[in-house]
Each structure stands twice: as structure tokens, then as C-alpha cells.
C-alpha atoms as a PDB file:
ATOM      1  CA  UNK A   1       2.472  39.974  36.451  1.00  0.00           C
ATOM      2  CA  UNK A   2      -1.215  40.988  36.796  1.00  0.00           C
ATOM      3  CA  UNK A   3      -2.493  40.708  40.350  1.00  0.00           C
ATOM      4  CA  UNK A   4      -5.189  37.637  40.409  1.00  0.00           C
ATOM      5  CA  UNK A   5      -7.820  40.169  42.304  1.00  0.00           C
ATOM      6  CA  UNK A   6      -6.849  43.697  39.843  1.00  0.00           C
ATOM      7  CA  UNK A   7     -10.085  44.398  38.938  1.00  0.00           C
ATOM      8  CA  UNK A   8     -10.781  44.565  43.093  1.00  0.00           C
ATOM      9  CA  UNK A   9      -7.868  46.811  43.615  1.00  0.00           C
ATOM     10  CA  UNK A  10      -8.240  49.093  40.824  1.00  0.00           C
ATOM     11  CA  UNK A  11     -12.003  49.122  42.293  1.00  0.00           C
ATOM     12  CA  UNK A  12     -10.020  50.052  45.759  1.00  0.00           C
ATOM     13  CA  UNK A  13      -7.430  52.365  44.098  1.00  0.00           C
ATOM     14  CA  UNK A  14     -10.318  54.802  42.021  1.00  0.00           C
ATOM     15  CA  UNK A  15     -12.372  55.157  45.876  1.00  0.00           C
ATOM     16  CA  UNK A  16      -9.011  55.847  47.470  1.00  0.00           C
ATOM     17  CA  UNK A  17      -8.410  58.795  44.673  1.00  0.00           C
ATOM     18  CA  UNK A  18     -11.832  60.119  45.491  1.00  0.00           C
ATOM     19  CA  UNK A  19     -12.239  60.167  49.243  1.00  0.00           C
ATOM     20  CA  UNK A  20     -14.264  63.371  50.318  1.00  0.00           C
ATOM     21  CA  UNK A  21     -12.361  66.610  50.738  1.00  0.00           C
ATOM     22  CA  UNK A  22     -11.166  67.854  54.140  1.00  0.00           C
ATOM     23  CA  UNK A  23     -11.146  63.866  54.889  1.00  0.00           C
ATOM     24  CA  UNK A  24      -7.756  64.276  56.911  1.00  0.00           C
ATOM     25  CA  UNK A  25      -4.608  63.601  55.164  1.00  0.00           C
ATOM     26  CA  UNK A  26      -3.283  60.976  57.155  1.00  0.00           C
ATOM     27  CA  UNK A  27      -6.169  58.744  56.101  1.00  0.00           C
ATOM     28  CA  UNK A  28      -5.806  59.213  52.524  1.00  0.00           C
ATOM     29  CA  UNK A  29      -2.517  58.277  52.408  1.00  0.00           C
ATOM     30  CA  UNK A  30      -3.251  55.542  54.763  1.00  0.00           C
ATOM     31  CA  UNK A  31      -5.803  54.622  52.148  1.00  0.00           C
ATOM     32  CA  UNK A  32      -3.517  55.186  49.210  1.00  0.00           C
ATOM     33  CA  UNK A  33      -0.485  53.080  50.941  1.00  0.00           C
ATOM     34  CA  UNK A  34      -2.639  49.990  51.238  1.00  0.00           C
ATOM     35  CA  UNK A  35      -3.817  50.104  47.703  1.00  0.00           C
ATOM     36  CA  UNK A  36      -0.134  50.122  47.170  1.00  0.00           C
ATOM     37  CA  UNK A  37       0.848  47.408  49.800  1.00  0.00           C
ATOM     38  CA  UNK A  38      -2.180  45.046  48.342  1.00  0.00           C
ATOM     39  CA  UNK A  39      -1.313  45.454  44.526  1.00  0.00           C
ATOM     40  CA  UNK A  40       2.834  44.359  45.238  1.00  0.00           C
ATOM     41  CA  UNK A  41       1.513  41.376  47.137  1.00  0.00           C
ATOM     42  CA  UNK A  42       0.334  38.542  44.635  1.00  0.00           C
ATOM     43  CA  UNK A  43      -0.779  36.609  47.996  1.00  0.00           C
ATOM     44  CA  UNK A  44      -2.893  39.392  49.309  1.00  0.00           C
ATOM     45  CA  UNK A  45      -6.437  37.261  48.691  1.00  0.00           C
ATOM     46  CA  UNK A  46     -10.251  38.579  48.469  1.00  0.00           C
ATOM     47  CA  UNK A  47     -10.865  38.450  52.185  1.00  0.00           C
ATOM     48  CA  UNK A  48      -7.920  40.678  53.072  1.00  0.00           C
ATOM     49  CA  UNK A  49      -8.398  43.215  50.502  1.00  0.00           C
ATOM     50  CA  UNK A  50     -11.922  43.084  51.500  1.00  0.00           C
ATOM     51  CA  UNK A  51     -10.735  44.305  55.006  1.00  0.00           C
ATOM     52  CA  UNK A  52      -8.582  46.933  53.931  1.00  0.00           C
ATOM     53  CA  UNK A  53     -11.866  48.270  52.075  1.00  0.00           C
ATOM     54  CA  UNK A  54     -14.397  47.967  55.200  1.00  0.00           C
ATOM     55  CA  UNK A  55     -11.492  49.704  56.987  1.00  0.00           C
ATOM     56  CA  UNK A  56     -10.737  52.317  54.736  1.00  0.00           C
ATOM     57  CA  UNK A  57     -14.450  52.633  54.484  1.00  0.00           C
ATOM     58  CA  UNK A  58     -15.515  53.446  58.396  1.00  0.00           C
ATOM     59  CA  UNK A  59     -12.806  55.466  58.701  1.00  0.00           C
ATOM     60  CA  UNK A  60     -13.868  58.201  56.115  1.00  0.00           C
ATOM     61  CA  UNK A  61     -17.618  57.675  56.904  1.00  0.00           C
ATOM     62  CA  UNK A  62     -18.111  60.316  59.292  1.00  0.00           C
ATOM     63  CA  UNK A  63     -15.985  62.502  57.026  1.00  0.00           C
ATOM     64  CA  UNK A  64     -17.992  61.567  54.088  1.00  0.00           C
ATOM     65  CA  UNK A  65     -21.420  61.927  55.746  1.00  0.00           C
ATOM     66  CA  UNK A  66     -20.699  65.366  57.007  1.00  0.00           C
ATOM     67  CA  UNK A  67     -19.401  66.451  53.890  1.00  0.00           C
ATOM     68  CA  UNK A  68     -22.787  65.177  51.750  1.00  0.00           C
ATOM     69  CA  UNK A  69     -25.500  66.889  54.415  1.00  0.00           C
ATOM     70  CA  UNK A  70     -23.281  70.062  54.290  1.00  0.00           C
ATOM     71  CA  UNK A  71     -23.177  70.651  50.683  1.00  0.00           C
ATOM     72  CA  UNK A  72     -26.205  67.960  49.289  1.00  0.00           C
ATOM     73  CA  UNK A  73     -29.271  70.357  50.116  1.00  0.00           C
ATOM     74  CA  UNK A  74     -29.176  72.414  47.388  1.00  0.00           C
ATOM     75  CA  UNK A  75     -27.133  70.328  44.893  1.00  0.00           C
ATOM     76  CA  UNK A  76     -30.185  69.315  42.582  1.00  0.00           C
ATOM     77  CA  UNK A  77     -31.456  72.693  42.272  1.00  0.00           C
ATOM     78  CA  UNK A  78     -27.433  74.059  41.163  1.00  0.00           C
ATOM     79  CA  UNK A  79     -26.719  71.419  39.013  1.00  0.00           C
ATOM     80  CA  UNK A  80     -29.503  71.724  36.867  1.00  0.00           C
ATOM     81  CA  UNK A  81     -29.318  75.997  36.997  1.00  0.00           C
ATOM     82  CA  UNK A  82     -25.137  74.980  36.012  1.00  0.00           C
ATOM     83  CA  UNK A  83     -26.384  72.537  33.349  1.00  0.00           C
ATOM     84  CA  UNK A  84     -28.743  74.645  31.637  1.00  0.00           C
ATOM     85  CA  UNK A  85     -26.186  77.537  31.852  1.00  0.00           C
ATOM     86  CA  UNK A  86     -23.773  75.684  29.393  1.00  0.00           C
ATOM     87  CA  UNK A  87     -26.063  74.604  26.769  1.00  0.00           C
ATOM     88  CA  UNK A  88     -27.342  76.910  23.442  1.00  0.00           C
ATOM     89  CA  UNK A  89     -30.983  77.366  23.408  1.00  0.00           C
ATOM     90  CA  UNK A  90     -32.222  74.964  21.101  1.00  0.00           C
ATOM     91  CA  UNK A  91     -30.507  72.139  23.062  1.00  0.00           C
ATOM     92  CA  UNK A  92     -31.839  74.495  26.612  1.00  0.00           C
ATOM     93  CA  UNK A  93     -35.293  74.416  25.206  1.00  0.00           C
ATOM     94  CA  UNK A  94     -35.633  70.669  24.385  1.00  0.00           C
ATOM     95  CA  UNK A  95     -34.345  70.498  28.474  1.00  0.00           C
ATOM     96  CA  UNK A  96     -36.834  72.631  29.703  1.00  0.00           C
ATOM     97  CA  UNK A  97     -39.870  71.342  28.094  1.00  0.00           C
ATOM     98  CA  UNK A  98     -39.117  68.498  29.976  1.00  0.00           C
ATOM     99  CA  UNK A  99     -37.818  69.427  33.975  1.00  0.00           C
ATOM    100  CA  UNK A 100     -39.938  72.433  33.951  1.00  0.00           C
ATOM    101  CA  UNK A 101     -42.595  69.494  34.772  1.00  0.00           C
ATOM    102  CA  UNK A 102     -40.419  68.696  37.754  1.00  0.00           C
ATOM    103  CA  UNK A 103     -38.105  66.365  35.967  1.00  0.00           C
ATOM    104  CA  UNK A 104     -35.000  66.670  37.077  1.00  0.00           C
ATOM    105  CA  UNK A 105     -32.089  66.899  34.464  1.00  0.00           C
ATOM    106  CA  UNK A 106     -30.147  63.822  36.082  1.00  0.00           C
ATOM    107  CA  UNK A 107     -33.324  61.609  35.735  1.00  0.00           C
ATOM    108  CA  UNK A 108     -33.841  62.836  31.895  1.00  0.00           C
ATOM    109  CA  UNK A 109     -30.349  61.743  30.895  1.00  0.00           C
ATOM    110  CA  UNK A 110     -31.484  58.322  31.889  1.00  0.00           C
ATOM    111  CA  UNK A 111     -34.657  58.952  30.166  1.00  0.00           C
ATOM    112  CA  UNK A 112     -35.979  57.235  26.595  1.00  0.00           C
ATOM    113  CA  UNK A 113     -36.497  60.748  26.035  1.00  0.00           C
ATOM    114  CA  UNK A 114     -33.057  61.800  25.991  1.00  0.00           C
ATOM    115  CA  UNK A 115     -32.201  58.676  24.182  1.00  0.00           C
ATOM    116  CA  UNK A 116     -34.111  60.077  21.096  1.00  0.00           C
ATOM    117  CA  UNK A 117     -32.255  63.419  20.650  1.00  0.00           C
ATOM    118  CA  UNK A 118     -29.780  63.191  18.034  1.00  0.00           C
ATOM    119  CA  UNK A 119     -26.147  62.294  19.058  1.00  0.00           C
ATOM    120  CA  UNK A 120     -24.960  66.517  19.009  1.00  0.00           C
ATOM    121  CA  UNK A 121     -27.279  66.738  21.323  1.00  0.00           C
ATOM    122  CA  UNK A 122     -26.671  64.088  23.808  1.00  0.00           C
ATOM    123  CA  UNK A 123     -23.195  64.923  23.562  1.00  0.00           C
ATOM    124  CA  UNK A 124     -23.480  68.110  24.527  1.00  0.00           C
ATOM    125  CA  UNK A 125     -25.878  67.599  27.718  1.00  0.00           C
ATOM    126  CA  UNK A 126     -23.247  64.873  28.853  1.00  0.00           C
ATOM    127  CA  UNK A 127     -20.529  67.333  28.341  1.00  0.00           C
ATOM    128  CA  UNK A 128     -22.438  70.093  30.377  1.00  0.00           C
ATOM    129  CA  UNK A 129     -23.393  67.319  32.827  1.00  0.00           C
ATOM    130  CA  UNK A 130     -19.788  66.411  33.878  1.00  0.00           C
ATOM    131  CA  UNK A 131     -18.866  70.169  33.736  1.00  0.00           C
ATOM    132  CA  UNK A 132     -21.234  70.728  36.605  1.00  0.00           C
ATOM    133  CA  UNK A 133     -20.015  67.677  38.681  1.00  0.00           C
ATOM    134  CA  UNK A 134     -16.616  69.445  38.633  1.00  0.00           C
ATOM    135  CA  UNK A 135     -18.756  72.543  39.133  1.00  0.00           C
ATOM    136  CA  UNK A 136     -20.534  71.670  42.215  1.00  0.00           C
ATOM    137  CA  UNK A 137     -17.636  69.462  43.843  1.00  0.00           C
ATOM    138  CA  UNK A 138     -15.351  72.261  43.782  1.00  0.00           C
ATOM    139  CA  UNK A 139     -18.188  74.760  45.164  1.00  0.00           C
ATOM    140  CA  UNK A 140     -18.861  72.128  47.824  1.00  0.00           C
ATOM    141  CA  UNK A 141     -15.369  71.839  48.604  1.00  0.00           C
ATOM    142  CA  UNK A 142     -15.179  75.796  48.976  1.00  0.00           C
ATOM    143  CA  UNK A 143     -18.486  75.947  51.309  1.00  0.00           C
ATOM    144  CA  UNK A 144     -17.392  73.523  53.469  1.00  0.00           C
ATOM    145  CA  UNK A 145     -13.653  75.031  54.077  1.00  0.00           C
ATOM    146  CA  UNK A 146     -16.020  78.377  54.841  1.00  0.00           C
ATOM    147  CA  UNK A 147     -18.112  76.252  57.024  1.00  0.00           C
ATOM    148  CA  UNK A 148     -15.349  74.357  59.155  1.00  0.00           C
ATOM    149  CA  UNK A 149     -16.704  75.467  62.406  1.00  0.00           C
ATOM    150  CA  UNK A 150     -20.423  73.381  60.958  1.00  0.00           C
ATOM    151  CA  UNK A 151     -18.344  70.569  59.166  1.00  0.00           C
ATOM    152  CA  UNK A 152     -16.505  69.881  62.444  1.00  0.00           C
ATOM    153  CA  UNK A 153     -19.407  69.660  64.204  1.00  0.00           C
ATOM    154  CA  UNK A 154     -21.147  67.436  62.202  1.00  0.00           C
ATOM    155  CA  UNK A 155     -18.111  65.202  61.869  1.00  0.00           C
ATOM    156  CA  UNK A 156     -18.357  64.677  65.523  1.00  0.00           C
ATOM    157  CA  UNK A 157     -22.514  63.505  65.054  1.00  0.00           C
ATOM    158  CA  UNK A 158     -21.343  61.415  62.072  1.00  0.00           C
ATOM    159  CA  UNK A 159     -18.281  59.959  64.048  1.00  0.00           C
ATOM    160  CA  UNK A 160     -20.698  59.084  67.710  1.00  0.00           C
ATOM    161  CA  UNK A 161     -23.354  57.648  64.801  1.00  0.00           C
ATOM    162  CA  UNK A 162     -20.734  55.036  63.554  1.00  0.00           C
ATOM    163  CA  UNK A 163     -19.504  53.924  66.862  1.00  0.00           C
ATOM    164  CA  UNK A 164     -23.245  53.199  67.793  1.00  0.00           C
ATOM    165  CA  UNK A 165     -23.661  51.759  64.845  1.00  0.00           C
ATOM    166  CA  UNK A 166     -20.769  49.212  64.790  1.00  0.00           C
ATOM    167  CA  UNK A 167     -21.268  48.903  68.790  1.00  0.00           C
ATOM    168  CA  UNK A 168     -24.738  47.367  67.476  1.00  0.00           C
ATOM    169  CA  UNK A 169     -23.027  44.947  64.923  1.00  0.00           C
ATOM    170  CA  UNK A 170     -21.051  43.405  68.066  1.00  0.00           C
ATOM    171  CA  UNK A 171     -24.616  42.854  69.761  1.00  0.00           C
ATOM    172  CA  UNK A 172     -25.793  41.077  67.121  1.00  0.00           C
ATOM    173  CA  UNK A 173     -22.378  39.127  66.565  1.00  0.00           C
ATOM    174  CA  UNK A 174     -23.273  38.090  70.301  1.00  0.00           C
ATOM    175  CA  UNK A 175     -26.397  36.835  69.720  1.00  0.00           C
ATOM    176  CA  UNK A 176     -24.984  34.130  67.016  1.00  0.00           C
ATOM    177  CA  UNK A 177     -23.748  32.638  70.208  1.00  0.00           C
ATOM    178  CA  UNK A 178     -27.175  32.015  71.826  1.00  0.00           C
ATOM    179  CA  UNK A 179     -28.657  29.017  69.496  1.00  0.00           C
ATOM    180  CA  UNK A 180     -26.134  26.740  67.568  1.00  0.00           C
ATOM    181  CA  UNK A 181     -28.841  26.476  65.040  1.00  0.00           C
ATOM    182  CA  UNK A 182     -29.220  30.210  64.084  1.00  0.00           C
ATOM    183  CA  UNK A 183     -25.445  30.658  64.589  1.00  0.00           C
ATOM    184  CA  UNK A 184     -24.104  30.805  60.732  1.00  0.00           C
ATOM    185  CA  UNK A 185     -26.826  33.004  59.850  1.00  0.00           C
ATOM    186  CA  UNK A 186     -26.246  35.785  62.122  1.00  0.00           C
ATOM    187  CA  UNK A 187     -22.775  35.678  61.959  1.00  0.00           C
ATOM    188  CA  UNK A 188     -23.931  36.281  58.189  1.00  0.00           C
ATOM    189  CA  UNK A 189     -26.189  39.227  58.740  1.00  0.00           C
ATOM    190  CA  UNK A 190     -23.308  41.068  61.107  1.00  0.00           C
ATOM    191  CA  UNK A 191     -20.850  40.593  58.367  1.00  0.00           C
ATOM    192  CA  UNK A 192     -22.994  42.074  55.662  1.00  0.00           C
ATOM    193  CA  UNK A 193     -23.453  45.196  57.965  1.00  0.00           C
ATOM    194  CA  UNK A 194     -19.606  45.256  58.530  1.00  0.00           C
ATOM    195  CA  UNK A 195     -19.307  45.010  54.474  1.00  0.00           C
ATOM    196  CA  UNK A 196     -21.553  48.364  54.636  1.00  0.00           C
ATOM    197  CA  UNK A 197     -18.473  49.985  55.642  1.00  0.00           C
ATOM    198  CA  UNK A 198     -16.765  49.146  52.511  1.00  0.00           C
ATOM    199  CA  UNK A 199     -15.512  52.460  50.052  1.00  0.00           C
ATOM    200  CA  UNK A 200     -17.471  50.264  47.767  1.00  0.00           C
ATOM    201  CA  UNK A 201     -20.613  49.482  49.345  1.00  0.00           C
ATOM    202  CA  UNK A 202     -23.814  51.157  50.834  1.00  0.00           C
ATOM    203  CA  UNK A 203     -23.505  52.178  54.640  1.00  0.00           C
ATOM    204  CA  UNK A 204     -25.288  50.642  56.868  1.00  0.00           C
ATOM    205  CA  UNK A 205     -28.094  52.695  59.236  1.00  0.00           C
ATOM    206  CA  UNK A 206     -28.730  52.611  62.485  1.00  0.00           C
ATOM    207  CA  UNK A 207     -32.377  51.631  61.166  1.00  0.00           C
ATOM    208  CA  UNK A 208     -32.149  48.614  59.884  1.00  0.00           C
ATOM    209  CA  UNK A 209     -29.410  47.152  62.396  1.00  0.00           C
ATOM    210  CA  UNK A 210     -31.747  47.932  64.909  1.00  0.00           C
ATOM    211  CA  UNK A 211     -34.524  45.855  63.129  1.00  0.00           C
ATOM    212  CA  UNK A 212     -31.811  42.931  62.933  1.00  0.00           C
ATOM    213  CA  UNK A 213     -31.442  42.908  66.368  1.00  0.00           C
ATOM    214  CA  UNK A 214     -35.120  43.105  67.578  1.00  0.00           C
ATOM    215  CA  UNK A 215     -35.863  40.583  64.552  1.00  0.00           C
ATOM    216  CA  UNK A 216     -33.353  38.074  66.491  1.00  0.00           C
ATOM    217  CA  UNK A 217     -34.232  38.710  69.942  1.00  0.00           C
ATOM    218  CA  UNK A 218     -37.907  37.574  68.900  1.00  0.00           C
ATOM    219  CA  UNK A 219     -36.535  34.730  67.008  1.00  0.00           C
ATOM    220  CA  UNK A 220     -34.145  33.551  69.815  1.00  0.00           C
ATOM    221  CA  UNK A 221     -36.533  34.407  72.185  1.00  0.00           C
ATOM    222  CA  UNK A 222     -38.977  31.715  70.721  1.00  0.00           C
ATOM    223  CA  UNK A 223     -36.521  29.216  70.685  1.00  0.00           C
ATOM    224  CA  UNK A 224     -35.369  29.883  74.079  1.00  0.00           C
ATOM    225  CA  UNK A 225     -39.335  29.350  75.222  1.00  0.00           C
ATOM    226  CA  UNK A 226     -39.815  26.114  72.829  1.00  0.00           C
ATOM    227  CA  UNK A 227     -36.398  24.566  74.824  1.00  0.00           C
ATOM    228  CA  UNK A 228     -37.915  25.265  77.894  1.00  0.00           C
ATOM    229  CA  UNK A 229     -41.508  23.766  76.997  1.00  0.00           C
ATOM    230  CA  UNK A 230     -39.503  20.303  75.631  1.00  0.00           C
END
């Protein structure tokens, strides 16, 4: 029988397969056991899968960040030196003409440009394109085994940045508690930060929780002031 959320759990099961390297082992598996748990239980409904996610999620973040600002300074200028590397000339020169204007080969695939080469040709750049993926991840994999000494460290930044972060999520679950009338809303607002955490979604920053929470206290505040006015 097909699971009544599959498409949520195969989302779950592909992020699972693709958490960072050096992202410790017991967390993978924890990752890949719940994907299992979730899929044998035909009960297991949106909201707890969801969980799973946003805990899978914040668990590999500081992992995950450390692991993009180690190898992610120099991966535009690779990729495109591995792309070019792996295509015949003709094919090479159409590139060129092209990201030697400072277009870079990852927005020209997405380009109408690109869309009007002939099929050989597109074929080939996408070919050379997921070549280098496999290229760079494995590189990036390598550098930051080298580097443990740097990836530990920044592991530790990452890992102090997510526990401020979520420690500013509870402040703002708090606040819900000061005005009946604003209640649901910022209840909503810390749950789409917690979401952040997801495998699946976009982190949230320090940034813009911060301009939640001074966005509430002004709000709050104002109400407070109007209550005592009446």
C-alpha cells in the first residue's frame, strides 16, 4: 500500500541520502531510520513527518553550513574551469563568447541563449555540467577531510549560531503570550522560522528573526500604551 504522504517522504528520503559529508554518522542513520520508521507507518500524518524534517534539519545545519563556507569560495570559478575542460571547442567556443562577459556557465544553462543551441549541444554542456557537480563535491569532500582542524572549528561557530538562533524563536514564541489579539499570528511567524530548519526548506538567519522580534516589541508595545490610555 502506498503511504498517503509518499511524495513527502521520498522528498525526506532523497535529503537524508544527501546530507553533507563529514556530517557525523550517527545522524545520518538517525536520519535514514526515521525515513524508514515514517514510510512503515500509514498513520504517521503531515505534521509528524514535518517534525522529523525540522529535526533532521537543525541537526545537520551547523554541519552543513561549515561544510558550504569551507569549500563554496571558489566553487564558481572551478566549476566553470571543470566545465569548459570537458567540452570540444566548437561547443567551448559558443561558451566562452558568452561567460567571458562575466556570465557565469550555471546562469547560461538557464539562459534563452542556451535554449537555442541545437540539442548535441545542450546535451553535451548538461553532461559536462553534472560531471563537475560530482567533480567539485568530491574535491570539496577531500579539502575539507584536509582541513578538519578549520571544519571543526567552524562547526562549533555554526553550532553557537543555531542555538542563538532557535533561543530567539522561543522569545518570540513568548511574546504570542502578551496580547490575545496578536497571539495566532506570532505563534505563526515562530513556526515558519522553526520550518527553516527543515532538510527541505531555507534556514532561517539570525537577521531576519531579529527584525521579527523588534517588529513585535514595537507592535506590542503600542498596544500595551493604547490599553493603558483606555
Amino acid at each position: 500500500m502506498v503511504h498517503p504522504h509518499a511524495a513527502l517522504l521520498q522528498e525526506f528520503q532523497i535529503s537524508a541520502n544527501k546530507l553533507v559529508p563529514l556530517t557525523p554518522p550517527e545522524i545520518v542513520e538517525e536520519a535514514k531510520k526515521l525515513v524508514q520508521e515514517l514510510s512503515a507507518n500509514e498513520n504517521a500524518g503531515v505534521e509528524q513527518i514535518r517534525q522529523a524534517l525540522i529535526y533532521v534539519g537543525q541537526k545537520e545545519f551547523p554541519y552543513r553550513k561549515a561544510y558550504e563556507e569551507l569549500c563554496a569560495k571558489d566553487e564558481e570559478v572551478r566549476m566553470q574551469e571543470i566545465v569548459l575542460g570537458k567540452l570540444d571547442a566548437s561547443v567551448k567556443g559558443k561558451i566562452e563568447a558568452v561567460t567571458t562577459h562575466g556570465v557565469h556557465i550555471l546562469d547560461f544553462v538557464k539562459s534563452s541563449q542556451f535554449e537555442a543551441l541545437d540539442s548535441s549541444d545542450r546535451l553535451a554542456i548538461d553532461t559536462a555540467v553534472l560531471d563537475a557537480h560530482d567533480q567539485l563535491n568530491q574535491q570539496c569532500d577531500e579539502r575539507a577531510t584536509s582541513r578538519k582542524a578549520s571544519y571543526d572549528e567552524l562547526v562549533a561557530r555554526w553550532k553557537a549560531t543555531e542555538e542563538k538562533i532557535q533561543a530567539m524563536i522561543e522569545v518570540l514564541k513568548g511574546m504570542a503570550d502578551r496580547d490575545p489579539k496578536w497571539h495566532d499570528e506570532i505563534v505563526g511567524r515562530a513556526r515558519q522560522f522553526e520550518e527553516g530548519w527543515s532538510v527541505v526548506e531555507r534556514d532561517p538567519t539570525e537577521e531576519e528573526v531579529q527584525k521579527e522580534l523588534e517588529y513585535w516589541a514595537r507592535v506590542l508595545g503600542e498596544s500595551e500604551d493604547e490599553e493603558v490610555l483606555e
